[in-house]
PDB file of N, CA and C in Angstrom:
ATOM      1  N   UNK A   1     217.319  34.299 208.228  1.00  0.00           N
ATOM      2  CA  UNK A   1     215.870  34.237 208.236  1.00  0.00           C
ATOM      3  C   UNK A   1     215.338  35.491 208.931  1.00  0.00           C
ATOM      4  N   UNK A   2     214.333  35.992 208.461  1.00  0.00           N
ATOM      5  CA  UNK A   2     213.509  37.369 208.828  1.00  0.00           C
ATOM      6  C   UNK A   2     212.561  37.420 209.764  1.00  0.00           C
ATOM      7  N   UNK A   3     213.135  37.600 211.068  1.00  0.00           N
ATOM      8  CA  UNK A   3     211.707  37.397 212.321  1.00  0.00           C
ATOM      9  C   UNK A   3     210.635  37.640 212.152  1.00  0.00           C
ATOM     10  N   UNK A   4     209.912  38.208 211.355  1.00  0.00           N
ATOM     11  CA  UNK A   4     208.499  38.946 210.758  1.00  0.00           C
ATOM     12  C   UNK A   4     208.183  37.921 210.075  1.00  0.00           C
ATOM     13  N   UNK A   5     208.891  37.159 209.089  1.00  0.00           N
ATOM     14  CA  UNK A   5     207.964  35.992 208.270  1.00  0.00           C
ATOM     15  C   UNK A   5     207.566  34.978 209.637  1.00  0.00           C
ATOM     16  N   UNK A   6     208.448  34.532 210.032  1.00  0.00           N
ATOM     17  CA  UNK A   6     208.877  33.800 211.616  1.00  0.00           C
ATOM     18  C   UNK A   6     207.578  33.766 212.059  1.00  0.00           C
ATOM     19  N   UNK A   7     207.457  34.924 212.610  1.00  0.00           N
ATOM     20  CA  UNK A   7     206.091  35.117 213.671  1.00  0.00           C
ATOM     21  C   UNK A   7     205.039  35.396 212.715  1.00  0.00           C
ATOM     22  N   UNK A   8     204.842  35.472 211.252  1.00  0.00           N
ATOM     23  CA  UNK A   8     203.847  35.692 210.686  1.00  0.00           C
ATOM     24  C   UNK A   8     202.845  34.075 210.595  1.00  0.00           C
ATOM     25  N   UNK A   9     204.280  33.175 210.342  1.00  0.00           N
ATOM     26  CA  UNK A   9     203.905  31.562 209.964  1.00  0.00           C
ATOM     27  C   UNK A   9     203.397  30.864 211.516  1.00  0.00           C
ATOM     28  N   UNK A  10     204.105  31.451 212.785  1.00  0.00           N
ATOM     29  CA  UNK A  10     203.777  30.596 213.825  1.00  0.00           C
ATOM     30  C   UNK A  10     201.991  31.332 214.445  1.00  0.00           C
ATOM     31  N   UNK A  11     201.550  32.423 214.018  1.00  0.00           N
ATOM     32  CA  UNK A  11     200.792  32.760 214.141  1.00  0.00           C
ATOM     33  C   UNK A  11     199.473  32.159 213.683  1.00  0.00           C
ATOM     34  N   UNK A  12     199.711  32.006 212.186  1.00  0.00           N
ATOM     35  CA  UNK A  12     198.775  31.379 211.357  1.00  0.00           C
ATOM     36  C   UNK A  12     197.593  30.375 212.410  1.00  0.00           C
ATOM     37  N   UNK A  13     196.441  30.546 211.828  1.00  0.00           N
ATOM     38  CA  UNK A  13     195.107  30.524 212.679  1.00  0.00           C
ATOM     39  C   UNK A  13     195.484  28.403 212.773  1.00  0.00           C
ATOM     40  N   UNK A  14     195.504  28.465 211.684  1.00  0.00           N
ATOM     41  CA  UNK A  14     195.428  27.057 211.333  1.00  0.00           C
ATOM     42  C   UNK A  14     196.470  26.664 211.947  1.00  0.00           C
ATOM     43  N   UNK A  15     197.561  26.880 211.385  1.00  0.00           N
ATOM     44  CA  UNK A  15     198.532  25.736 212.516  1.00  0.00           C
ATOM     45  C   UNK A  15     198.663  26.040 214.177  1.00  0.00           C
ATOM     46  N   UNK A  16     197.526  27.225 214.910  1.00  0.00           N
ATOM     47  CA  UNK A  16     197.412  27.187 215.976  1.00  0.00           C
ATOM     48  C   UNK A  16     195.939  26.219 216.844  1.00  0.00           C
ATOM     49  N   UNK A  17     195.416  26.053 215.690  1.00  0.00           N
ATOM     50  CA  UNK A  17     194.827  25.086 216.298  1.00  0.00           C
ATOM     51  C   UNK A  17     194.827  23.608 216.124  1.00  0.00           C
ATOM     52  N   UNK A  18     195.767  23.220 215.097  1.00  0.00           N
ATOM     53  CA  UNK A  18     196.653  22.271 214.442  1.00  0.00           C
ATOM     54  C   UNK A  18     197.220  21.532 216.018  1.00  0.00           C
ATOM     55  N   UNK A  19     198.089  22.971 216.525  1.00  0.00           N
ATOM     56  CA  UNK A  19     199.081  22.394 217.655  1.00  0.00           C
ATOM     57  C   UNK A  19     198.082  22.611 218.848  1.00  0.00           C
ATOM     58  N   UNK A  20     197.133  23.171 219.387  1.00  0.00           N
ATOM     59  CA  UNK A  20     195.893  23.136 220.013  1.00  0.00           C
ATOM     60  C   UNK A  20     195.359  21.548 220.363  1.00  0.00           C
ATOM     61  N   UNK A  21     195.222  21.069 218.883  1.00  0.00           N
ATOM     62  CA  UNK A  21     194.818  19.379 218.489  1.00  0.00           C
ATOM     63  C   UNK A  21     195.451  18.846 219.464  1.00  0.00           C
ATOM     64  N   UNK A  22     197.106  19.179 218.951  1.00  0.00           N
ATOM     65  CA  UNK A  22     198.497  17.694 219.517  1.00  0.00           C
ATOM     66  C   UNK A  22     198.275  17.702 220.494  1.00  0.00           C
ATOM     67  N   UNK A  23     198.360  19.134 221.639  1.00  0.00           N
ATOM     68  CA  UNK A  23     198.712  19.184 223.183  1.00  0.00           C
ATOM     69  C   UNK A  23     197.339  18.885 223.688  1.00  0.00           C
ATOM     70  N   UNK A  24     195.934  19.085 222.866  1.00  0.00           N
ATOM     71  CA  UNK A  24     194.795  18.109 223.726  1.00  0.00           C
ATOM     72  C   UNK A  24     194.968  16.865 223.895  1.00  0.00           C
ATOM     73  N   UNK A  25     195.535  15.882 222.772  1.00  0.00           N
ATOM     74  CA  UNK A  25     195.650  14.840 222.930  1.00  0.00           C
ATOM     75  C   UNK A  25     196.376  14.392 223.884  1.00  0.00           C
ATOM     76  N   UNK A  26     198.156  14.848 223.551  1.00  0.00           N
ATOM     77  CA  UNK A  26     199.054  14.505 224.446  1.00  0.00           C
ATOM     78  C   UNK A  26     198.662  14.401 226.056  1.00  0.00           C
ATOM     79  N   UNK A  27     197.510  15.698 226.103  1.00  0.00           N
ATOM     80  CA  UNK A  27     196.886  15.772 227.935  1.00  0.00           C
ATOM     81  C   UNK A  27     195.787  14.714 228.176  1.00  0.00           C
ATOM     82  N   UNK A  28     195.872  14.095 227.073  1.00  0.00           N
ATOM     83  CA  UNK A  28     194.200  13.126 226.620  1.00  0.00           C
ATOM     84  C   UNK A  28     193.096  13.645 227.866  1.00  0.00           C
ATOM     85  N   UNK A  29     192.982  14.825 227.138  1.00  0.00           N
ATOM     86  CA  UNK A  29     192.136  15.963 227.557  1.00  0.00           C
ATOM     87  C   UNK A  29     190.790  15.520 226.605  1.00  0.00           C
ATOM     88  N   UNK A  30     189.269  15.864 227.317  1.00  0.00           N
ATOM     89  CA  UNK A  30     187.972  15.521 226.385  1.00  0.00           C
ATOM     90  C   UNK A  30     187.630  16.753 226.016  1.00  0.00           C
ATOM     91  N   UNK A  31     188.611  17.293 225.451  1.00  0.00           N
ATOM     92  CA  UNK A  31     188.118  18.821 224.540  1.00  0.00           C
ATOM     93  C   UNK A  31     187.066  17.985 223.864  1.00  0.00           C
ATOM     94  N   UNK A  32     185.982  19.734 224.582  1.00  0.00           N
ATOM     95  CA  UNK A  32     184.953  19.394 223.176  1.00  0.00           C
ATOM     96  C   UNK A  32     184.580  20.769 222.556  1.00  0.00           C
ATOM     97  N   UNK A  33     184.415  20.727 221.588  1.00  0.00           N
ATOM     98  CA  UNK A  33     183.427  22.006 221.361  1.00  0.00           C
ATOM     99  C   UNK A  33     182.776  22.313 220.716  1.00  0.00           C
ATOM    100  N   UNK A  34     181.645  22.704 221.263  1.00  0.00           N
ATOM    101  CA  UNK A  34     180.129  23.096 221.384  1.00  0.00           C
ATOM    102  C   UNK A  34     180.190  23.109 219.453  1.00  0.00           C
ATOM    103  N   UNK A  35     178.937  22.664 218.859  1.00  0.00           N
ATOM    104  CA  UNK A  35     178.481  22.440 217.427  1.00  0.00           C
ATOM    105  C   UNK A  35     178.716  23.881 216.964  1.00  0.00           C
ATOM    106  N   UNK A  36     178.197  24.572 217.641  1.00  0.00           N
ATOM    107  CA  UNK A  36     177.808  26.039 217.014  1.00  0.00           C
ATOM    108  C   UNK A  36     179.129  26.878 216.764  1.00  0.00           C
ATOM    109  N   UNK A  37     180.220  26.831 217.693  1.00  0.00           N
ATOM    110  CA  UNK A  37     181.792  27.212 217.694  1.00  0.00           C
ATOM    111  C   UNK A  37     182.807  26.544 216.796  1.00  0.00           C
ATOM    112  N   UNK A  38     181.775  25.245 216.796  1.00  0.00           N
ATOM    113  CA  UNK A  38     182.861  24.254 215.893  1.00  0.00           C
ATOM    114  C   UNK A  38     182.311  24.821 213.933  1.00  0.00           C
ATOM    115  N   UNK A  39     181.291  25.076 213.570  1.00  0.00           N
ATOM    116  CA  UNK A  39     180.824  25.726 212.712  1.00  0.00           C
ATOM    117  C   UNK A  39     181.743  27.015 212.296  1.00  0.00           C
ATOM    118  N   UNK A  40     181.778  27.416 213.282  1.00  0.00           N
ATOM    119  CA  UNK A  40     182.769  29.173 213.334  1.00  0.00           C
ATOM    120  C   UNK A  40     183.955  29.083 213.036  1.00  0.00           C
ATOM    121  N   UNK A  41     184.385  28.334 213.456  1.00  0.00           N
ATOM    122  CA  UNK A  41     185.675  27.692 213.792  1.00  0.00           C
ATOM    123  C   UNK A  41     186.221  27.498 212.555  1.00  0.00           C
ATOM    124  N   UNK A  42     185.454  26.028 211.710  1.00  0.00           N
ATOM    125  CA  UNK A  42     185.824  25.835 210.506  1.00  0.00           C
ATOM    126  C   UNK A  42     185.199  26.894 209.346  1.00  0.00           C
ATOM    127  N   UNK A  43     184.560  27.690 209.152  1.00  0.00           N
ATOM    128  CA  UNK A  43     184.244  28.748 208.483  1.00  0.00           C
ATOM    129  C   UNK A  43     185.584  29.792 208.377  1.00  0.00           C
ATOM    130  N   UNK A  44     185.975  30.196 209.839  1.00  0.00           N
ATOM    131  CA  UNK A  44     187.263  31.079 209.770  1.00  0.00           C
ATOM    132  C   UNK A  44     188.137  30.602 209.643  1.00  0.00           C
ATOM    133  N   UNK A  45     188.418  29.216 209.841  1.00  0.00           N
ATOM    134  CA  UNK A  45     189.885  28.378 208.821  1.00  0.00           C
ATOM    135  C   UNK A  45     190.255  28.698 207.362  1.00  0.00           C
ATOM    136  N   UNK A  46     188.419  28.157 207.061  1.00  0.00           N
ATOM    137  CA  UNK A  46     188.706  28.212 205.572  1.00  0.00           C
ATOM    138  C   UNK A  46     189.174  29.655 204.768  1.00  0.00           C
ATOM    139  N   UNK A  47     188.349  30.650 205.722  1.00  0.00           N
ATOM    140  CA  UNK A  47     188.426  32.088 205.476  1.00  0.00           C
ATOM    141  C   UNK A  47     189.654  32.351 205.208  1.00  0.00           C
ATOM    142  N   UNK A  48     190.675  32.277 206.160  1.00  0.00           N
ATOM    143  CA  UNK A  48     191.781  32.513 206.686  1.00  0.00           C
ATOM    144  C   UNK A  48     192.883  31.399 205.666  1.00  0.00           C
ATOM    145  N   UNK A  49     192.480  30.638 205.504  1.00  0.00           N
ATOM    146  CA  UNK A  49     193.325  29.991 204.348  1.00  0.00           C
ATOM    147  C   UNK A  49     193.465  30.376 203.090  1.00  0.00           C
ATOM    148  N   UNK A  50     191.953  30.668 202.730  1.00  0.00           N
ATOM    149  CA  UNK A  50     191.737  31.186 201.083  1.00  0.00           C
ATOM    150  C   UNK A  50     192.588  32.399 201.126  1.00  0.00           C
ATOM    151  N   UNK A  51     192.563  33.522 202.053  1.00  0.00           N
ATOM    152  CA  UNK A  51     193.209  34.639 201.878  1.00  0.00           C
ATOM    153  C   UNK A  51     193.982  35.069 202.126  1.00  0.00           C
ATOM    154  N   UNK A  52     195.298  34.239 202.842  1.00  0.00           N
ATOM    155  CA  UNK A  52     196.279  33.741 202.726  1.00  0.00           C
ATOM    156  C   UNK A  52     196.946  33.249 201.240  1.00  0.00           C
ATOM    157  N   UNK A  53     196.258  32.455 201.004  1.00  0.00           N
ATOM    158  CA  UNK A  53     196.102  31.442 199.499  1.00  0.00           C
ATOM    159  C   UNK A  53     196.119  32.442 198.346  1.00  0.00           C
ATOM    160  N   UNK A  54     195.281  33.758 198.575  1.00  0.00           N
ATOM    161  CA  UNK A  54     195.416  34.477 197.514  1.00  0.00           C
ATOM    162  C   UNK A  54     195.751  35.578 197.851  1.00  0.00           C
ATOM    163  N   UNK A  55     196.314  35.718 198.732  1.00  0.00           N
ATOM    164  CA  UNK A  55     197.444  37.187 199.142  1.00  0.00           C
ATOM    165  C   UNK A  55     198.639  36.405 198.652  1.00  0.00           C
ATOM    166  N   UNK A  56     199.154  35.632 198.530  1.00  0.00           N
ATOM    167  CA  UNK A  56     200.382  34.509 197.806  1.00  0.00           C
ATOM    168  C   UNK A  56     200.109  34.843 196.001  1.00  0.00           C
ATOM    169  N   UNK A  57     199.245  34.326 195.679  1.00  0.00           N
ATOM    170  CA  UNK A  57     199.242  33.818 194.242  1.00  0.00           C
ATOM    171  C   UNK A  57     199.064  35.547 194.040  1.00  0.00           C
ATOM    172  N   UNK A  58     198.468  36.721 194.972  1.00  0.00           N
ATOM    173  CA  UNK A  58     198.354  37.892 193.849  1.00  0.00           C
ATOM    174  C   UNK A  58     199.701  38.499 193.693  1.00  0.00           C
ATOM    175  N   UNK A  59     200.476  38.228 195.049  1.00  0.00           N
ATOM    176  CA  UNK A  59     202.267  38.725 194.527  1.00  0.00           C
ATOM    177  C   UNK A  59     202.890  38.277 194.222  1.00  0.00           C
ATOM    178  N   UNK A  60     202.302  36.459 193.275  1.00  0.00           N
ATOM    179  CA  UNK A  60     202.999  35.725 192.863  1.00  0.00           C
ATOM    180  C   UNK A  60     203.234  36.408 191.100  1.00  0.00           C
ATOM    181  N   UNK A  61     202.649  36.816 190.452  1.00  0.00           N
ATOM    182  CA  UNK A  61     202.442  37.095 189.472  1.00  0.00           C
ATOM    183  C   UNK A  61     201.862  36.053 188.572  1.00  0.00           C
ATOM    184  N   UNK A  62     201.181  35.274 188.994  1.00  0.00           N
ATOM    185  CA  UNK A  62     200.447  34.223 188.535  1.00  0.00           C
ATOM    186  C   UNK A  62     199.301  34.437 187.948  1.00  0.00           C
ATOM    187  N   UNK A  63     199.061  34.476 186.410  1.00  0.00           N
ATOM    188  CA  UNK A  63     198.197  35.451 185.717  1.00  0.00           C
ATOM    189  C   UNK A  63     197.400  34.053 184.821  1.00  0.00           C
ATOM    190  N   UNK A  64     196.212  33.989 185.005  1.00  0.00           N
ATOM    191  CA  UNK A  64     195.067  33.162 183.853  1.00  0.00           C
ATOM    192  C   UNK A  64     195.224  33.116 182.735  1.00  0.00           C
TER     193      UNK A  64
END
């Protein structure tokens, strides 16, 4: 396995706040956050997923 994919996948925005989630709970910690961050927040998920999502399918050779 190739340390660069490694740290490319544990990086990923999403599964860092994925595991962010677990260890609030596990501390049954009252994370909160603020409406306006939580807006941002899920905006740059989605961001960050789609282009991910299609940095994949464009070196997939996956053609319409």
């Amino acid at each position: 396995m190739e340390l660069h994919i490694l740290i490319d996948n544990l990086t990923n925005p999403a599964l860092l706040f994925f595991v962010l989630g677990i260890i609030a709970v596990q501390f049954k910690s009252d994370l909160e956050i603020p409406e306006n961050s939580s807006k941002f927040i899920s905006i740059y998920l989605l961001l960050s997923i789609g282009f991910k999502g299609g940095q994949v399918l464009s070196h997939s050779g996956f053609n319409l």
